[in-house]
C-alpha atoms as a PDB file:
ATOM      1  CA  UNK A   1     131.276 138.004  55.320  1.00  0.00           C
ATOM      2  CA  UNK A   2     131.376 134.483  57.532  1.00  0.00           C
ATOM      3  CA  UNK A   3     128.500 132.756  56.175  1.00  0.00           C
ATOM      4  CA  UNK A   4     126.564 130.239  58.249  1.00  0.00           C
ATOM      5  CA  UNK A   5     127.400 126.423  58.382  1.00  0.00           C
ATOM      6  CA  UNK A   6     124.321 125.009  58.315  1.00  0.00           C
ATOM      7  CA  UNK A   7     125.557 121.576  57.118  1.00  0.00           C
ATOM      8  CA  UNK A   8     127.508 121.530  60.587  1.00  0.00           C
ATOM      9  CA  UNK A   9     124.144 122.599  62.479  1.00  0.00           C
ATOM     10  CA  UNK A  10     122.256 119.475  60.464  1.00  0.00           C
ATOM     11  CA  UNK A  11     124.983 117.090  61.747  1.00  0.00           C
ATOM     12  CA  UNK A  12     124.868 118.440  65.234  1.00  0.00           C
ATOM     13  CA  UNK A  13     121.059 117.681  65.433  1.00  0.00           C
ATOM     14  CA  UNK A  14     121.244 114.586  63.837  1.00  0.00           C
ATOM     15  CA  UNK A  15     123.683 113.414  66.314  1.00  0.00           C
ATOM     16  CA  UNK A  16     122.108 114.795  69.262  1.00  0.00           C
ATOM     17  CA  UNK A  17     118.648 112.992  67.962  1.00  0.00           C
ATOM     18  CA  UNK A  18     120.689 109.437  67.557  1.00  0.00           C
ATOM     19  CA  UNK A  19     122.564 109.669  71.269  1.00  0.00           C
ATOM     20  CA  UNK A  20     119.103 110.046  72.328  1.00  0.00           C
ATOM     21  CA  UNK A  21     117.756 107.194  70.239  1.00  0.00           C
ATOM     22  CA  UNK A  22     115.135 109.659  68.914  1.00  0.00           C
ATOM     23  CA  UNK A  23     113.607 109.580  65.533  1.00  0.00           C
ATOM     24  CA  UNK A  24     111.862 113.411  64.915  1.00  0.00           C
ATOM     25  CA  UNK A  25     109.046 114.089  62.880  1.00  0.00           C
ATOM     26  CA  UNK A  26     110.235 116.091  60.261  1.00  0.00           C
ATOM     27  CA  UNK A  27     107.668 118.420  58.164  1.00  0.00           C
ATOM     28  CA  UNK A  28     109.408 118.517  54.754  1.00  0.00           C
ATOM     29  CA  UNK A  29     108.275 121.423  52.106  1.00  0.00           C
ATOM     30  CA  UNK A  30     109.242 119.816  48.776  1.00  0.00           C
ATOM     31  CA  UNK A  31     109.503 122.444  45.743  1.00  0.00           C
ATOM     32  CA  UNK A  32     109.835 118.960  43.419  1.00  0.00           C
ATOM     33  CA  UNK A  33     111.548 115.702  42.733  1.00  0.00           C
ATOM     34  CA  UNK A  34     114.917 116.209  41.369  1.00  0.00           C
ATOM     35  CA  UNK A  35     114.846 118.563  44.516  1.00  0.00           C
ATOM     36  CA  UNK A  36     113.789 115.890  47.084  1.00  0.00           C
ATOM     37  CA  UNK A  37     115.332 112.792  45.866  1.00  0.00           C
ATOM     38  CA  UNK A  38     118.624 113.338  47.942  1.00  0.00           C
ATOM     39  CA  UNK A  39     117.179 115.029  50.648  1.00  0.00           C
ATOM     40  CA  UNK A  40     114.891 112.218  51.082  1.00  0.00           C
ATOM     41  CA  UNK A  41     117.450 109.413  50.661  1.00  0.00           C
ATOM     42  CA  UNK A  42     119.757 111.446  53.184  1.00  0.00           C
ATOM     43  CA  UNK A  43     117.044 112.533  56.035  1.00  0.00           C
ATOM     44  CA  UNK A  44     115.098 109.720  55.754  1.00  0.00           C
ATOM     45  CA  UNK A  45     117.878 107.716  57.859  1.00  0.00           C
ATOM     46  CA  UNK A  46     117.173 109.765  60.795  1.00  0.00           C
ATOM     47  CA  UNK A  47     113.907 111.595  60.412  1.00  0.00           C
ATOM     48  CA  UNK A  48     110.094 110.098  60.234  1.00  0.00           C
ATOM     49  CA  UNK A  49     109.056 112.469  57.415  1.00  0.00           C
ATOM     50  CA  UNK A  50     105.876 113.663  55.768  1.00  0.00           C
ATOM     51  CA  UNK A  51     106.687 115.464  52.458  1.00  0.00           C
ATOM     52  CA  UNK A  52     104.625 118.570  52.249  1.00  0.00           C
ATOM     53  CA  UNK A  53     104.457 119.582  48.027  1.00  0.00           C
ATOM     54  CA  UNK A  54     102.741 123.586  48.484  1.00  0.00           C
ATOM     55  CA  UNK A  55     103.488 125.047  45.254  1.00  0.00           C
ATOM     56  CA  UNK A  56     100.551 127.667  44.473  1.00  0.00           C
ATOM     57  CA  UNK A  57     103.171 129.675  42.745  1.00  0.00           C
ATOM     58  CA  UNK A  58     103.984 126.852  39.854  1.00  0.00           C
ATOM     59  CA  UNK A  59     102.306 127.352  36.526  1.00  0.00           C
ATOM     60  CA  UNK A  60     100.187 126.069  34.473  1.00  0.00           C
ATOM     61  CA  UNK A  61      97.787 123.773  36.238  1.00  0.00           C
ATOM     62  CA  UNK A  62      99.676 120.898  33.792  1.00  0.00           C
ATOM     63  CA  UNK A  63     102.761 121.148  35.080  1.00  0.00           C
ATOM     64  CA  UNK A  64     101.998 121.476  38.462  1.00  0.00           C
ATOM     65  CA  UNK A  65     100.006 118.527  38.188  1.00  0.00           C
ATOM     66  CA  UNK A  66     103.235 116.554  36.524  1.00  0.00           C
ATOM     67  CA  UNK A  67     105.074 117.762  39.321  1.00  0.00           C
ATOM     68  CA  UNK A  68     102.930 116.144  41.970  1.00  0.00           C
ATOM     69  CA  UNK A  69     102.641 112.951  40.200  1.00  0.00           C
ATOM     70  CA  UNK A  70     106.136 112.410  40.176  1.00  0.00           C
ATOM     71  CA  UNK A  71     107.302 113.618  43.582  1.00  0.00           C
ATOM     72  CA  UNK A  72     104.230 110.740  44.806  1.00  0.00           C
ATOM     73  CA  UNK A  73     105.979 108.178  42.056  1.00  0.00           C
ATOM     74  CA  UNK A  74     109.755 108.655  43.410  1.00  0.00           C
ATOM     75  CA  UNK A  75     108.347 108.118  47.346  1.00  0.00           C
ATOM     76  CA  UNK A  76     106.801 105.144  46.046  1.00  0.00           C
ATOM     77  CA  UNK A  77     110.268 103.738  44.329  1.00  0.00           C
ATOM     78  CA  UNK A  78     111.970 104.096  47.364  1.00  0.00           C
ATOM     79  CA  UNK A  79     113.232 102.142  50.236  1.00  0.00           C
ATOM     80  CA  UNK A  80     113.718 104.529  53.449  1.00  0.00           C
ATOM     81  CA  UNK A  81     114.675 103.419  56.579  1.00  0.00           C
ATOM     82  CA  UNK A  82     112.053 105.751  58.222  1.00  0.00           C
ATOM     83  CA  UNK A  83     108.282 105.956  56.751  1.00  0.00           C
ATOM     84  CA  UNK A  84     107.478 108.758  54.378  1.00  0.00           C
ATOM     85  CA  UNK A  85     104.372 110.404  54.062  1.00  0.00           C
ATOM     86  CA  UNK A  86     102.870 112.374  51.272  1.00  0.00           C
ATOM     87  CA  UNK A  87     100.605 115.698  51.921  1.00  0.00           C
ATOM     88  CA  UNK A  88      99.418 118.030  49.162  1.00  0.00           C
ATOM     89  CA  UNK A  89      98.424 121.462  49.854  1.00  0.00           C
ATOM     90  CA  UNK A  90      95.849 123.006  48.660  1.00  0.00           C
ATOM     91  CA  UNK A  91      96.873 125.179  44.731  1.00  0.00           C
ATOM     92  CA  UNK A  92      95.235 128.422  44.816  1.00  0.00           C
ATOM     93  CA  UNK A  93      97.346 130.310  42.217  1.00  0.00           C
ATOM     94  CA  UNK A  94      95.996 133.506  43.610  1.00  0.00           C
ATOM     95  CA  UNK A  95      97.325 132.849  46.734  1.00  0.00           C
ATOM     96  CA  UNK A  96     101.052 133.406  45.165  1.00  0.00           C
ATOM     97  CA  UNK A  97      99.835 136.089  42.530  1.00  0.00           C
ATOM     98  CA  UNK A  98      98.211 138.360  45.285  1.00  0.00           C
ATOM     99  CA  UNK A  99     101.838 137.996  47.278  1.00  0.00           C
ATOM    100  CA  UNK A 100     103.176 138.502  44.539  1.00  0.00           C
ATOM    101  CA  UNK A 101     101.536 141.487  43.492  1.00  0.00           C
ATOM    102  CA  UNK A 102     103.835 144.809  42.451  1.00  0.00           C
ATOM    103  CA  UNK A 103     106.863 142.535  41.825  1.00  0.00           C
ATOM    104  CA  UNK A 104     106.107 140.943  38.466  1.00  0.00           C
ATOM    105  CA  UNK A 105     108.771 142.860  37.220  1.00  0.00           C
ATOM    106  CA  UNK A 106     111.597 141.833  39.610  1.00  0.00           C
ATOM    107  CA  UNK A 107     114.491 139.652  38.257  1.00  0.00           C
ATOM    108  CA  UNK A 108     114.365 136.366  39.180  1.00  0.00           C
ATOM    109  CA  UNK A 109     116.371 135.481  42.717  1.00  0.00           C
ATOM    110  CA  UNK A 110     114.487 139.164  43.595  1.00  0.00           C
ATOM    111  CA  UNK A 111     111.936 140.456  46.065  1.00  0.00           C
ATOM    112  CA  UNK A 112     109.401 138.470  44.491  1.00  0.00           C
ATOM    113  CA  UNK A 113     111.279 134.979  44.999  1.00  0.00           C
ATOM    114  CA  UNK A 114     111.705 136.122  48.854  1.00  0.00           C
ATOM    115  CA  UNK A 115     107.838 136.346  49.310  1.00  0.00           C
ATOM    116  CA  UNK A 116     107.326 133.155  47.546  1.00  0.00           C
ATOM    117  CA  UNK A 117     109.752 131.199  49.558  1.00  0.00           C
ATOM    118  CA  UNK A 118     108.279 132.895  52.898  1.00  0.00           C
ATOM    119  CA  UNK A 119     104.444 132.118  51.325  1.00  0.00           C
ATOM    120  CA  UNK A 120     105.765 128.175  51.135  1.00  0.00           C
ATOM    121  CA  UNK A 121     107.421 127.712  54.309  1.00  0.00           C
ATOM    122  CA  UNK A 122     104.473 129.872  56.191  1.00  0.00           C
ATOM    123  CA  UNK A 123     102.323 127.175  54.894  1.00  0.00           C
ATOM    124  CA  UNK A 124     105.021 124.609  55.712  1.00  0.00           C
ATOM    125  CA  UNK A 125     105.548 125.775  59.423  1.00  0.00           C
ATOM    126  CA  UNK A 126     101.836 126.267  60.320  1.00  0.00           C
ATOM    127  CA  UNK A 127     101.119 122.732  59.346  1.00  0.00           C
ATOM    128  CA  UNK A 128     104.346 121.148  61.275  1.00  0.00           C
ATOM    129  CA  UNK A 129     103.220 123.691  64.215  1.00  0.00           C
ATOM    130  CA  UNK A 130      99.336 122.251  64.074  1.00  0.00           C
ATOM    131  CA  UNK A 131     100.447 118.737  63.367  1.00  0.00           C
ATOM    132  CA  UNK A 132     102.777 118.557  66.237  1.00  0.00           C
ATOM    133  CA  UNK A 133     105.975 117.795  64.634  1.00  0.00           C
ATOM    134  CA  UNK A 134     109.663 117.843  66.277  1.00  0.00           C
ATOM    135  CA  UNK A 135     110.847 120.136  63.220  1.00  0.00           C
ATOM    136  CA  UNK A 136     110.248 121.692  59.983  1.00  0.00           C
ATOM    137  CA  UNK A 137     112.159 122.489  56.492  1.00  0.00           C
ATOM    138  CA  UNK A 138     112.313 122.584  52.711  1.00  0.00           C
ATOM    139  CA  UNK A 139     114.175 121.112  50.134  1.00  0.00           C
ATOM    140  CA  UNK A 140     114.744 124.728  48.160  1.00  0.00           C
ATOM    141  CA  UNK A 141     118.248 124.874  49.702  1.00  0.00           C
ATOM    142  CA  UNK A 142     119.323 122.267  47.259  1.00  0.00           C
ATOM    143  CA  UNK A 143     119.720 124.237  44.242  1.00  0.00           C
ATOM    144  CA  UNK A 144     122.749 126.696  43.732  1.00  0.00           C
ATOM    145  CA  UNK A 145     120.396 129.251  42.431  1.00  0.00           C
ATOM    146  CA  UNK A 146     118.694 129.144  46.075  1.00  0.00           C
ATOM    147  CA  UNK A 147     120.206 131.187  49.078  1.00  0.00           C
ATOM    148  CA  UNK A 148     120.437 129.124  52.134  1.00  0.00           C
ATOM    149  CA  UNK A 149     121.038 132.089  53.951  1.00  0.00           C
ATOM    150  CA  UNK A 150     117.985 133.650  52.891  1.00  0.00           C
ATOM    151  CA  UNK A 151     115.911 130.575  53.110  1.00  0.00           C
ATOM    152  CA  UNK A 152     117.275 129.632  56.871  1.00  0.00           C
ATOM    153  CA  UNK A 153     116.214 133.128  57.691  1.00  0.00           C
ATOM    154  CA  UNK A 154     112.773 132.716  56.665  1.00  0.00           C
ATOM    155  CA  UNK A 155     112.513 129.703  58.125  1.00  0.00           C
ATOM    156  CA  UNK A 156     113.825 130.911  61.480  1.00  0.00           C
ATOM    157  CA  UNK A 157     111.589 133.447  61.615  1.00  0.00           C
ATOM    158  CA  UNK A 158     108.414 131.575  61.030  1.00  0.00           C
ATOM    159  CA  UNK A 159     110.128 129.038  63.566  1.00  0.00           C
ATOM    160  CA  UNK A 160     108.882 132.034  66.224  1.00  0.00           C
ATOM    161  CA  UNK A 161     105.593 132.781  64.465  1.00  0.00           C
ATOM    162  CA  UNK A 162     104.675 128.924  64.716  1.00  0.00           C
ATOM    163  CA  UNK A 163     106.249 128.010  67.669  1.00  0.00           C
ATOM    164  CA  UNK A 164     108.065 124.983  65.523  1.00  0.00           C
ATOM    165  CA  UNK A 165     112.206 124.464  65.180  1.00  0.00           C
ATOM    166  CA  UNK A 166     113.402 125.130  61.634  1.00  0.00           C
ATOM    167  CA  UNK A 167     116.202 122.522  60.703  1.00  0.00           C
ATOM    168  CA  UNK A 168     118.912 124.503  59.926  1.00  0.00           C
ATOM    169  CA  UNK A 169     120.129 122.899  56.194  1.00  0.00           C
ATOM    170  CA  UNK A 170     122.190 123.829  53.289  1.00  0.00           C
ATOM    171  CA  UNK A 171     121.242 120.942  51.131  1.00  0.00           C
ATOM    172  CA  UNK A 172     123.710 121.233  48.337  1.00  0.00           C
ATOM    173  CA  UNK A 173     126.106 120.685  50.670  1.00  0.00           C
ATOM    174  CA  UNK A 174     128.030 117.122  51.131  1.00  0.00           C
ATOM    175  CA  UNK A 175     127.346 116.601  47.158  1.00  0.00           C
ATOM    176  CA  UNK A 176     124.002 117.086  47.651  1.00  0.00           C
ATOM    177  CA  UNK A 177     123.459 118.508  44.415  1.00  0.00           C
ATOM    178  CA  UNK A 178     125.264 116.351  42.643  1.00  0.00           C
ATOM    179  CA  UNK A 179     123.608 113.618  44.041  1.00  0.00           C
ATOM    180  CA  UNK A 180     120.270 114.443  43.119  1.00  0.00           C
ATOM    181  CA  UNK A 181     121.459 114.683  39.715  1.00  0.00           C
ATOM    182  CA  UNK A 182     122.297 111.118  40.266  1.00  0.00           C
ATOM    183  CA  UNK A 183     119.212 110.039  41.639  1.00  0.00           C
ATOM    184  CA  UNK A 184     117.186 112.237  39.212  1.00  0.00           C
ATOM    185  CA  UNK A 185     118.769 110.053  35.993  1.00  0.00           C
ATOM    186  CA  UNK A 186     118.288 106.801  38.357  1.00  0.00           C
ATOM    187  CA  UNK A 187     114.987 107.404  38.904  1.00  0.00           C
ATOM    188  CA  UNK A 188     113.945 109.118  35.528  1.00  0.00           C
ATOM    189  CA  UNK A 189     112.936 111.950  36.900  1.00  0.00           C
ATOM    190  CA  UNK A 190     111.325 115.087  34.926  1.00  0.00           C
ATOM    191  CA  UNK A 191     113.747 117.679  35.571  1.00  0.00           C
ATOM    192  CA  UNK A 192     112.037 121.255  34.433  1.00  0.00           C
ATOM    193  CA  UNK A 193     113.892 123.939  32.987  1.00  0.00           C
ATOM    194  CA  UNK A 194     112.099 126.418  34.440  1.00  0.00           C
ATOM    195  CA  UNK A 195     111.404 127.679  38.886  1.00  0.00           C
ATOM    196  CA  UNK A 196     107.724 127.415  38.605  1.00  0.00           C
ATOM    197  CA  UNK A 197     106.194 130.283  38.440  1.00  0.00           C
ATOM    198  CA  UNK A 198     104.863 131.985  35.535  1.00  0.00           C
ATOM    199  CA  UNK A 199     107.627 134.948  35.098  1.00  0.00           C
ATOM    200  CA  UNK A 200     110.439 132.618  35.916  1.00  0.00           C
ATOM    201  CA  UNK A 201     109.385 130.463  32.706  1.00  0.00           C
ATOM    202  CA  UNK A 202     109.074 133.771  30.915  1.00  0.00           C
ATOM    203  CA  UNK A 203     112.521 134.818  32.104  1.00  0.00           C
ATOM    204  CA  UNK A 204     114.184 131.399  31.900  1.00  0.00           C
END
C-alpha cells in the first residue's frame, strides 16, 4: 500500500503561505513537551501558533498537572520567530472515560486510542473553527507509536465537521523525532514512560 506523504503536503503549504508573504494562524493540539518541542521550533518559522494542551484522557490529576507546567515552561525558554500562545482546555476525565467506554480492554494503538485521538482533535478543530484560524493540527504524529495515517484521517474529517483545514503532517518525518529527543535533553524535559491514560500506564 502507497502511503501518504504528508511531509511533502507540509512543504507545499508552507511554500505556498511564504510566496504569498502570509503567516497562518495555526491551532496546535499538543499531547506534551518532548512532543512539541520540535514541532514548535520547526512551525513556528512560518506559522503564528497558539498551543492548545486538551488531554482529559491523561491520568492522575498529578501528572497531568506536570505535564501542563512544563509544556508552559519550554514556550517560555524559547525564542520563535512567530508568537506562541498557550490555551488549556478544560480536564474532565469523564469526558475521555465515557468515550472510552466498552474499550478498556483494547490493546493499546486499538479502538480505544482512535476515539481518544478523534475526542482531542474534535476539541482541537472546534476551537480553531470558533477562533477563526487559517488551520489546525496536533503534535501526536511525532511519535513512531502514532499513525499519521490514522491521525490525518481524523483530522480531515473533522476538517468538514468544523469547516477548518487540517495541516496535513507526519511529524517524525525530516528527523523530527530525533530532534525532539534533542531538544527534550536541551531543555530538560520530563519525558513519561507512559501515553497518558490510565490503561496505557497499566499496559506500559
Amino acid at each position: 500500500m502507497n502511503r501518504t506523504n504528508f511531509q511533502k503536503k507540509t512543504d507545499e503549504i508552507i511554500a505556498k503561505c511564504t510566496a504569498e508573504g502570509r503567516v497562518p494562524r495555526l491551532l496546535l493540539h499538543a499531547c506534551c513537551a518532548p512532543c512539541s518541542s520540535y514541532v514548535l521550533e520547526y512551525l513556528s518559522d512560518f506559522f503564528e501558533i497558539t498551543l492548545l494542551y486538551y488531554n482529559p484522557n491523561i491520568s492522575p490529576k498529578t501528572e497531568y498537572e506536570y505535564r501542563v507546567e512544563e509544556v508552559k515552561r519550554l514556550i517560555s525558554e524559547m525564542n520563535p520567530k512567530h508568537k506562541i500562545t498557550f490555551v488549556e482546555g478544560k480536564y474532565n476525565p469523564e469526558t475521555f472515560y465515557e468515550a472510552a467506554k466498552g474499550l478498556e480492554h483494547e490493546p493499546e494503538r486499538g479502538r480505544r486510542c482512535d476515539v481518544c485521538f478523534r475526542l482531542r482533535l474534535a476539541e482541537a478543530a472546534r476551537i480553531a473553527s470558533e477562533g477563526g484560524y487559517d488551520y489546525y493540527c496536533t503534535t501526536l504524529s511525532i511519535s513512531p507509536l502514532k499513525d499519521a495515517e490514522k491521525l490525518n484521517a481524523i483530522g480531515n474529517e473533522l476538517s468538514e465537521i468544523y469547516n477548518v483545514p487540517y495541516l496535513p503532517s507526519d511529524f517524525k518525518k525530516k528527523g523530527g523525532y530525533k530532534r525532539s529527543i534533542e531538544l527534550s535533553a536541551q531543555h530538560n524535559l520530563y519525558r513519561q514512560n507512559y501515553c497518558g491514560c490510565v490503561f496505557s500506564k497499566n499496559n506500559r
